[in-house]
N, C-alpha and C. Protein backbone atom coordinates (compact mmCIF):
# COMPACT_ATOMS: atom_id res chain seq x y z
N UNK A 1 92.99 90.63 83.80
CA UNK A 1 94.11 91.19 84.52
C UNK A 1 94.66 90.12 85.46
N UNK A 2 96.11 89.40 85.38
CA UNK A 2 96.34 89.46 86.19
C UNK A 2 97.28 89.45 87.24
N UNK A 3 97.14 89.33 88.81
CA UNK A 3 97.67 89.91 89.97
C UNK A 3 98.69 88.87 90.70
N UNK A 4 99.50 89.60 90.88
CA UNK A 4 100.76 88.76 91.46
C UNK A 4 100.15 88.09 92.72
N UNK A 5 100.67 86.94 93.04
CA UNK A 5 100.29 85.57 94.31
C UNK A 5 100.49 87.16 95.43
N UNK A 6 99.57 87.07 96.33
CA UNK A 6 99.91 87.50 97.70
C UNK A 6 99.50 86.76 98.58
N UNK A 7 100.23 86.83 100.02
CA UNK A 7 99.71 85.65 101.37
C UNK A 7 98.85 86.24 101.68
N UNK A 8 97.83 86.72 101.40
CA UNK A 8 96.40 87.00 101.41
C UNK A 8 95.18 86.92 100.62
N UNK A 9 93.77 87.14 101.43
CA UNK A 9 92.68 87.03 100.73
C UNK A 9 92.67 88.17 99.73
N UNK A 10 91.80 87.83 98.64
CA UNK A 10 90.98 89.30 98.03
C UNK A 10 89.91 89.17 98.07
N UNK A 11 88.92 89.59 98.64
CA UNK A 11 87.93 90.26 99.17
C UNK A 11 87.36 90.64 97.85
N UNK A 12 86.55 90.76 97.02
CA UNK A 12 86.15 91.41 95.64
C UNK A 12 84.40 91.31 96.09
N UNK A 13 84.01 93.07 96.30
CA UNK A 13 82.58 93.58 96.86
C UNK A 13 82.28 93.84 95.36
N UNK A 14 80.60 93.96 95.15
CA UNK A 14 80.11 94.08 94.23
C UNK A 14 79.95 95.96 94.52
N UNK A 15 79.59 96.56 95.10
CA UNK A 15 79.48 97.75 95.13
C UNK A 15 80.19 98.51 96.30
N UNK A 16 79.73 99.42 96.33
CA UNK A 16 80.17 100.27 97.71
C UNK A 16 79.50 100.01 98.54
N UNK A 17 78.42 99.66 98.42
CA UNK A 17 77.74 99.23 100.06
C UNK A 17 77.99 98.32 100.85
N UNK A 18 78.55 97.23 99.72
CA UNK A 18 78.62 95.40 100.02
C UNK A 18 80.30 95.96 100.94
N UNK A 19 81.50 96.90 100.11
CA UNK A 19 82.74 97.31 100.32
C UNK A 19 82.39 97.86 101.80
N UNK A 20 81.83 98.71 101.86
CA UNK A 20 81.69 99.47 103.31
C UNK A 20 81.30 98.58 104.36
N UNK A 21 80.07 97.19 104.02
CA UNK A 21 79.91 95.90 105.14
C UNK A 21 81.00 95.54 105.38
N UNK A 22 82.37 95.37 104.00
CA UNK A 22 82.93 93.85 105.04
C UNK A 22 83.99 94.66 105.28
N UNK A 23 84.19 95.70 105.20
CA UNK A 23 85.05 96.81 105.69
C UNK A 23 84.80 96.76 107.22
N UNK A 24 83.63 96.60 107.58
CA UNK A 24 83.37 96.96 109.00
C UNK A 24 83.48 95.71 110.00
N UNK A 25 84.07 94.56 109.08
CA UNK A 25 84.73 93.55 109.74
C UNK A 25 85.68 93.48 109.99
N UNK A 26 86.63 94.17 109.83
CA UNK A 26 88.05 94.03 109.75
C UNK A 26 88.06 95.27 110.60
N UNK A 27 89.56 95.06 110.94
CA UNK A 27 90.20 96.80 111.34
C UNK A 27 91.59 96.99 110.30
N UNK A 28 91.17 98.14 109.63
CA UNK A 28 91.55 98.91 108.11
C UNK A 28 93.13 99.33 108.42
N UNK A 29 93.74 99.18 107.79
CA UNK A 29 95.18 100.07 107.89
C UNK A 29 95.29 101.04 108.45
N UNK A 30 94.56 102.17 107.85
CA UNK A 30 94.14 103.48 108.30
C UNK A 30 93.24 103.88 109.77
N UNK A 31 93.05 102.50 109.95
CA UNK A 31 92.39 102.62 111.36
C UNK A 31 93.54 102.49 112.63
N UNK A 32 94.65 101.66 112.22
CA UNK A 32 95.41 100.84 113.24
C UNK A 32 96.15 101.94 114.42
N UNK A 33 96.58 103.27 113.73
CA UNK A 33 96.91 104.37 114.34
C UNK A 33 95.91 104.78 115.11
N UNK A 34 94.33 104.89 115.09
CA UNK A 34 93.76 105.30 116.34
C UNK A 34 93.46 104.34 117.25
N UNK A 35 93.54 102.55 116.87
CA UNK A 35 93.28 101.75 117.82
C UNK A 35 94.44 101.82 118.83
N UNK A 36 95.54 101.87 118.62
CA UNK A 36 96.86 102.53 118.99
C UNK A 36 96.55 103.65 119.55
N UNK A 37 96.18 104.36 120.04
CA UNK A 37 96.05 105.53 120.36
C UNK A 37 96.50 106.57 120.06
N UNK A 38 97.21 106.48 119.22
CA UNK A 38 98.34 108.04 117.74
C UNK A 38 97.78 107.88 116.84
N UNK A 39 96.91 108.76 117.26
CA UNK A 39 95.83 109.61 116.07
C UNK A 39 95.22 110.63 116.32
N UNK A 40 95.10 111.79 115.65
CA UNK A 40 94.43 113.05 115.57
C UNK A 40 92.63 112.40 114.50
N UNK A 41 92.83 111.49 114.33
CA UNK A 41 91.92 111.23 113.29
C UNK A 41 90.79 110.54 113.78
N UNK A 42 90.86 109.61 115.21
CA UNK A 42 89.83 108.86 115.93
C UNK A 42 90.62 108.06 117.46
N UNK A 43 89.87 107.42 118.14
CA UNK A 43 90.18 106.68 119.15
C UNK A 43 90.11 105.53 119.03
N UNK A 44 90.83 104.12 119.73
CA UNK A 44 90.02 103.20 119.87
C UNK A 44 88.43 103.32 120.09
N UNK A 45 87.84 103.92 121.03
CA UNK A 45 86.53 104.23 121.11
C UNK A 45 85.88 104.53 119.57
N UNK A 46 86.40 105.34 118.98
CA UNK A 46 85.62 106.15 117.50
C UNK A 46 85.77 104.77 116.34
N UNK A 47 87.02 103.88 116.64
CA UNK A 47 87.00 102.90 115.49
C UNK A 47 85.75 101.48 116.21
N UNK A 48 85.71 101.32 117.22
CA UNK A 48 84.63 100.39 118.22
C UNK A 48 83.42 100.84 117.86
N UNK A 49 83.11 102.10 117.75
CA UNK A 49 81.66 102.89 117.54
C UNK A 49 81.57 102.41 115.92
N UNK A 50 82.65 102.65 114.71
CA UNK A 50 82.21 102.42 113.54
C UNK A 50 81.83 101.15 113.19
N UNK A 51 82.50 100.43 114.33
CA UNK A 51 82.47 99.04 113.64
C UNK A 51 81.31 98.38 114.11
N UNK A 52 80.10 99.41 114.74
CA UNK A 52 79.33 98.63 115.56
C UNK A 52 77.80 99.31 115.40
N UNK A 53 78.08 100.93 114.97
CA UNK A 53 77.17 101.47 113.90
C UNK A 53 77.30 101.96 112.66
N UNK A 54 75.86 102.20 111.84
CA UNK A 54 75.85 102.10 110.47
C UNK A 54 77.07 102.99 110.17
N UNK A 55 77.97 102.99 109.00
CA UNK A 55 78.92 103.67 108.63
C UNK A 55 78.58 105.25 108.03
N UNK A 56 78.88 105.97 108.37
CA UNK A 56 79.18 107.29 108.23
C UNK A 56 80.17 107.53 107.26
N UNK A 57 81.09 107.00 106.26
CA UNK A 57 81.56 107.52 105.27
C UNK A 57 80.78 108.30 103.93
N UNK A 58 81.24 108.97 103.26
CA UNK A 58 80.42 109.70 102.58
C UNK A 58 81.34 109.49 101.33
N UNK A 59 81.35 108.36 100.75
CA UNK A 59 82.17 108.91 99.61
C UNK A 59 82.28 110.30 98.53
N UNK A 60 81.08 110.38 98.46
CA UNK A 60 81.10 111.58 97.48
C UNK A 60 81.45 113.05 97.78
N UNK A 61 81.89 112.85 99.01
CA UNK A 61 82.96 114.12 100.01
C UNK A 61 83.74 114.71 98.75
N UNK A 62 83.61 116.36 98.98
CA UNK A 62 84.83 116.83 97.77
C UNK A 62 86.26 116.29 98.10
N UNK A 63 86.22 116.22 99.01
CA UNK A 63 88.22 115.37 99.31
C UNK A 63 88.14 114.21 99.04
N UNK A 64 87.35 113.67 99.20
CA UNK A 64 87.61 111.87 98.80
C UNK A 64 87.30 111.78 97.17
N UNK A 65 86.41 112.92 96.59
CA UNK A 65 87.16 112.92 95.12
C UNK A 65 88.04 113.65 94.26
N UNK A 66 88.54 114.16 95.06
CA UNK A 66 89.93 114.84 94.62
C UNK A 66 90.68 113.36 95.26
N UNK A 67 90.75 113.07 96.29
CA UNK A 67 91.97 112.64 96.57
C UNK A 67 92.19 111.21 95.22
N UNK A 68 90.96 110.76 95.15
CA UNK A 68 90.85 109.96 94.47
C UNK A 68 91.41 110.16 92.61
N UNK A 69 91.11 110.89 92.42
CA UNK A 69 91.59 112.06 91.01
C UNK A 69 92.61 111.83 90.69
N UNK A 70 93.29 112.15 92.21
CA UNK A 70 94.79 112.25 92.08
C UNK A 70 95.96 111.20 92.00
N UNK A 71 95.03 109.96 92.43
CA UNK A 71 95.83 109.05 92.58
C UNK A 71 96.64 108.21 91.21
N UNK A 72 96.20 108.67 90.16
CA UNK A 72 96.62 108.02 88.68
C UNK A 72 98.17 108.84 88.19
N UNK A 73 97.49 110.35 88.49
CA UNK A 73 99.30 111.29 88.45
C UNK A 73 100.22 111.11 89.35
N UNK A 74 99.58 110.08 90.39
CA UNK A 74 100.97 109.91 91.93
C UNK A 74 101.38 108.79 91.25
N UNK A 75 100.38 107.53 90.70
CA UNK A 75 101.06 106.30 90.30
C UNK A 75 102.29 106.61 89.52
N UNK A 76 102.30 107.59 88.26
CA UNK A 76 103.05 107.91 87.30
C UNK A 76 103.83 108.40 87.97
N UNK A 77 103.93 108.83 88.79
CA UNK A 77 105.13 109.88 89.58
C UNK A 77 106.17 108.94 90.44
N UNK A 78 105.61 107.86 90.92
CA UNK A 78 106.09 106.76 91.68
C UNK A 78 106.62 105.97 90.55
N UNK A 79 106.20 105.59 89.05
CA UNK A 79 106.64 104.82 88.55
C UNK A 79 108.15 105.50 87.80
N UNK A 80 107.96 106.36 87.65
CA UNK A 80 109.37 107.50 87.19
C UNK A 80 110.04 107.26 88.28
N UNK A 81 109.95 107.19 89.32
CA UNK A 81 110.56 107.60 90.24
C UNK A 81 111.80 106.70 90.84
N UNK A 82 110.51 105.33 91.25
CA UNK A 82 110.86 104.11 91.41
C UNK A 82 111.11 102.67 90.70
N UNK A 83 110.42 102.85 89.16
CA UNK A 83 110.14 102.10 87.88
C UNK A 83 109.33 100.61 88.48
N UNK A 84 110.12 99.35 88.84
CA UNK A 84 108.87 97.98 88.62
C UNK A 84 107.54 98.07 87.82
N UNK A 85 106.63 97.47 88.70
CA UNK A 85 105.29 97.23 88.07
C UNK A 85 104.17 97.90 89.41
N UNK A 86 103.21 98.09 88.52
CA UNK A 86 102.48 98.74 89.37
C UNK A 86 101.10 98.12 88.97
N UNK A 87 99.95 97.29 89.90
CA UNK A 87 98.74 96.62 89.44
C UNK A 87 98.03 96.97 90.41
N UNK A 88 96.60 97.77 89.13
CA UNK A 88 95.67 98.11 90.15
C UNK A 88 94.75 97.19 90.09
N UNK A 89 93.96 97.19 91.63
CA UNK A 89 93.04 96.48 91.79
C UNK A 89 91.81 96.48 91.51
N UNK A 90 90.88 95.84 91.34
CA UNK A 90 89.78 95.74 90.85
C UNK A 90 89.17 96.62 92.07
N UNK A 91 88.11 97.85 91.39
CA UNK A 91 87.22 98.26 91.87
C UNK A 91 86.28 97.85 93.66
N UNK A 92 86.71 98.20 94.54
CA UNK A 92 85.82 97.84 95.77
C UNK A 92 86.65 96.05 96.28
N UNK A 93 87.93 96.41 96.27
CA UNK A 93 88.68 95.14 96.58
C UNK A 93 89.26 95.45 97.94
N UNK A 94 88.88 94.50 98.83
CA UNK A 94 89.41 94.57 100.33
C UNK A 94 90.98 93.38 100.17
N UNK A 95 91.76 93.72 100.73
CA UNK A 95 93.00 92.78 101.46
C UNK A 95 92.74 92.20 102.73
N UNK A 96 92.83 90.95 102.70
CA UNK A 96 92.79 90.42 104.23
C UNK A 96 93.80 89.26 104.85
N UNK A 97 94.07 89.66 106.01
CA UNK A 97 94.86 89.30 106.14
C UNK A 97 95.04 87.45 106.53
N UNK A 98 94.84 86.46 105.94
CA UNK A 98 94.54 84.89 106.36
C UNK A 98 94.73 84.68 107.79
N UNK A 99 96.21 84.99 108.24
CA UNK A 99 96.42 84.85 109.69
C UNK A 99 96.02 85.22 110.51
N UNK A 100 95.48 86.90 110.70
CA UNK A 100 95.04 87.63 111.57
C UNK A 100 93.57 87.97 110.64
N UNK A 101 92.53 87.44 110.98
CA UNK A 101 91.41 87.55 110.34
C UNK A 101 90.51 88.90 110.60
N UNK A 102 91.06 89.72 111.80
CA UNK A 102 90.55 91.06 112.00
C UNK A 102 91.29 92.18 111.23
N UNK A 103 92.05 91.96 110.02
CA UNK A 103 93.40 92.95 109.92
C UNK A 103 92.86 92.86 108.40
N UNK A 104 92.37 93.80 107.90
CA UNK A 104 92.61 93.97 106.18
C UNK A 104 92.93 95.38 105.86
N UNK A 105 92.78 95.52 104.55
CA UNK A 105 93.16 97.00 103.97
C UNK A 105 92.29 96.86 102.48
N UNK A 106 92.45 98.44 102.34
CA UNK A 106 92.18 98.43 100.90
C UNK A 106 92.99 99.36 100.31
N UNK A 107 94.28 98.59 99.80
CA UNK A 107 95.08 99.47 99.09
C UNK A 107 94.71 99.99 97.56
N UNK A 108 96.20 100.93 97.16
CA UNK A 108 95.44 101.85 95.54
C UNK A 108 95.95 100.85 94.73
N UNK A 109 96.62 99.81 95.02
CA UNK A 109 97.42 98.94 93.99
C UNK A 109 98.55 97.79 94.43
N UNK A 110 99.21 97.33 94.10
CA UNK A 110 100.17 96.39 94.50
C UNK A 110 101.61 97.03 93.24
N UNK A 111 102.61 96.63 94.31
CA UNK A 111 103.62 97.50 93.28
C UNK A 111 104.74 96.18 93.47
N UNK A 112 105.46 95.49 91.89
CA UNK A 112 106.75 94.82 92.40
C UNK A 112 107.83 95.67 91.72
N UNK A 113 109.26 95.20 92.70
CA UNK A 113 110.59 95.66 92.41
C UNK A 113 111.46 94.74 91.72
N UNK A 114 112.15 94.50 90.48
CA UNK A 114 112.64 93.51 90.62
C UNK A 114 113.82 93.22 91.14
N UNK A 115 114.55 94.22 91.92
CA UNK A 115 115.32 93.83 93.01
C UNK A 115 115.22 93.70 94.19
N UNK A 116 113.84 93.56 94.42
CA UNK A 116 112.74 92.77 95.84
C UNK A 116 112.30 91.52 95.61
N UNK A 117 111.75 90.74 96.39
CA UNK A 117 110.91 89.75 96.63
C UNK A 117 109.91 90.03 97.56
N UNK A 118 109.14 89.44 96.64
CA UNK A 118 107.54 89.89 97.17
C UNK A 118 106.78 91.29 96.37
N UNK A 119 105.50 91.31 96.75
CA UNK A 119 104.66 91.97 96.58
C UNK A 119 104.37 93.03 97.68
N UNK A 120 104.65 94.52 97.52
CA UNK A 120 104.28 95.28 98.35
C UNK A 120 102.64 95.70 97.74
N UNK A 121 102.15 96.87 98.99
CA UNK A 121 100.87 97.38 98.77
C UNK A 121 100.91 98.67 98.81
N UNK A 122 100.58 99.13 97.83
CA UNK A 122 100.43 100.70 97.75
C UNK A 122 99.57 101.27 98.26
N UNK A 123 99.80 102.56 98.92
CA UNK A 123 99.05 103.16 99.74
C UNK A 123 99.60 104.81 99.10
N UNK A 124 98.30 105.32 98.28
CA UNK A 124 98.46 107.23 98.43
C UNK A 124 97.35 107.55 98.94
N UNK A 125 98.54 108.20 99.47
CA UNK A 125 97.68 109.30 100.49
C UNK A 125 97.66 111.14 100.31
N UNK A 126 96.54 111.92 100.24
CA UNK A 126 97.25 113.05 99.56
C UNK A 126 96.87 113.76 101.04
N UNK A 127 97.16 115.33 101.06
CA UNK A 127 96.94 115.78 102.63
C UNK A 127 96.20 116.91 101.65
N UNK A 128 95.49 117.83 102.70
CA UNK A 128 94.83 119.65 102.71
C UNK A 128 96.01 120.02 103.59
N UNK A 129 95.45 121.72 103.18
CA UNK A 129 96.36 122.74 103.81
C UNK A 129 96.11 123.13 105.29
N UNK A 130 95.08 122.13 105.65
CA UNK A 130 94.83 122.78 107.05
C UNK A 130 95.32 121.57 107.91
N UNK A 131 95.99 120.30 106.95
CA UNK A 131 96.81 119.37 107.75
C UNK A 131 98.39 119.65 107.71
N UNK A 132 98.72 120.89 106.74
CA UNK A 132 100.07 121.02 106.39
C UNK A 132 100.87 120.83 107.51
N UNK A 133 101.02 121.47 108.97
CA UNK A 133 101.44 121.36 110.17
C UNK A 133 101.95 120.12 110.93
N UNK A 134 101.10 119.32 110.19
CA UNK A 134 101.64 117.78 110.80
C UNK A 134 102.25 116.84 109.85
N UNK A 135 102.70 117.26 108.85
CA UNK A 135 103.91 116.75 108.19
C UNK A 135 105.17 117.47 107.90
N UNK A 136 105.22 118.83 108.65
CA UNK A 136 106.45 119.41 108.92
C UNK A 136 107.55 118.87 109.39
N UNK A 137 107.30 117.87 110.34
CA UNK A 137 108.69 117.05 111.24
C UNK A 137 108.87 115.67 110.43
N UNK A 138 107.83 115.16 110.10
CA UNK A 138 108.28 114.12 109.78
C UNK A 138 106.69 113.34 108.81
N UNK A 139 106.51 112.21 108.29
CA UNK A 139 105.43 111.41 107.80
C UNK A 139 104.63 110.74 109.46
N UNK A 140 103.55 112.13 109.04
CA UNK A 140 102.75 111.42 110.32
C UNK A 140 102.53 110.12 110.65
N UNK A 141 102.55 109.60 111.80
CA UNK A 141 102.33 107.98 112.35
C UNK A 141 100.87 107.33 111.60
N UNK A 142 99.69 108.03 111.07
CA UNK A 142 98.67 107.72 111.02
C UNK A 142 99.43 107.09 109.19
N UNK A 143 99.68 107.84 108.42
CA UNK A 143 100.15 108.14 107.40
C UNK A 143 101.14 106.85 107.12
N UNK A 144 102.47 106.68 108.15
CA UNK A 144 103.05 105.54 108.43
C UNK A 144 102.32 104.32 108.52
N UNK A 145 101.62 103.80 109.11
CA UNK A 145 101.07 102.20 109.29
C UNK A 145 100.52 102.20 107.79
C-alpha cells in the first residue's frame, strides 16, 4: 500500500500495547479539547494523570467496537458524498507531528481532493444517545479539534 508524502512521522506499533505506550507520549487530538479546558470528556489534570499512569483504555468496550464497525459504512458515505481518495492506515499507526514533538494523532485514514493540495486526516467519530444533547447547537468543540 501506498500512502501519500505527509509533513509528518508514522509511528507504525506492533500491537496495542506498544500503540497505547507511544500514545502516552504525545498529546492525542482528542485530548487537545480537555488540555484546553472545553471538555465534558477530561481536564488538563485527567490528560497529566494518563500520561503519567498505566493507561486505562479498554479497547474491547462495547462502544469502541461498534464505533469501530462503523467506521467502513461512514468511509463509503464520505466517499459518495465527497468522492477523492481515501487511504487507510496500517493497523496501530500513530501521526506525529516533526515540529511539535508532543502533538500526534491517530487518525481512521488520510483522504485527498483533487481540487486541494495536500493531504488531509480523517477523523470519524460516531456519538450515543445519551450524548445526543450536545450536538444539538452545533459540532461539539471536543469533536472539532
Amino acid at each position: 500500500m501506498t500512502l501519500p508524502t505527509l509533513n509528518a512521522d508514522l509511528i507504525h506499533c506492533r500491537d496495542e500495547a506498544e500503540w497505547l505506550s507511544e500514545r502516552r507520549k504525545r498529546i492525542q487530538a482528542s485530548e487537545v479539547s480537555a488540555v484546553l479546558g472545553q471538555s465534558d470528556w477530561g481536564s488538563p489534570l485527567s490528560v497529566y494523570m494518563d500520561k503519567t499512569a498505566p493507561p486505562l483504555l479498554n479497547s474491547t468496550s462495547e462502544r469502541f467496537t461498534i464505533g469501530h464497525e462503523l467506521e467502513q459504512p461512514i468511509r463509503n458515505m464520505y466517499l459518495r458524498k465527497f468522492g477523492g481518495k481515501l487511504h487507510n492506515l496500517p493497523p496501530y499507526t500513530i501521526v506525529a507531528s516533526r515540529e511539535h514533538k508532543f502533538l500526534g494523532c491517530t487518525p481512521d485514514g488520510l483522504c485527498e481532493d483533487a481540487s486541494r493540495s495536500g493531504v488531509g486526516l480523517l477523523e470519524i467519530k460516531t456519538a450515543s444517545e445519551f450524548s445526543r444533547r450536545d450536538w444539538q447547537e452545533s459540532i461539539p468543540l471536543a469533536y472539532q479539534i
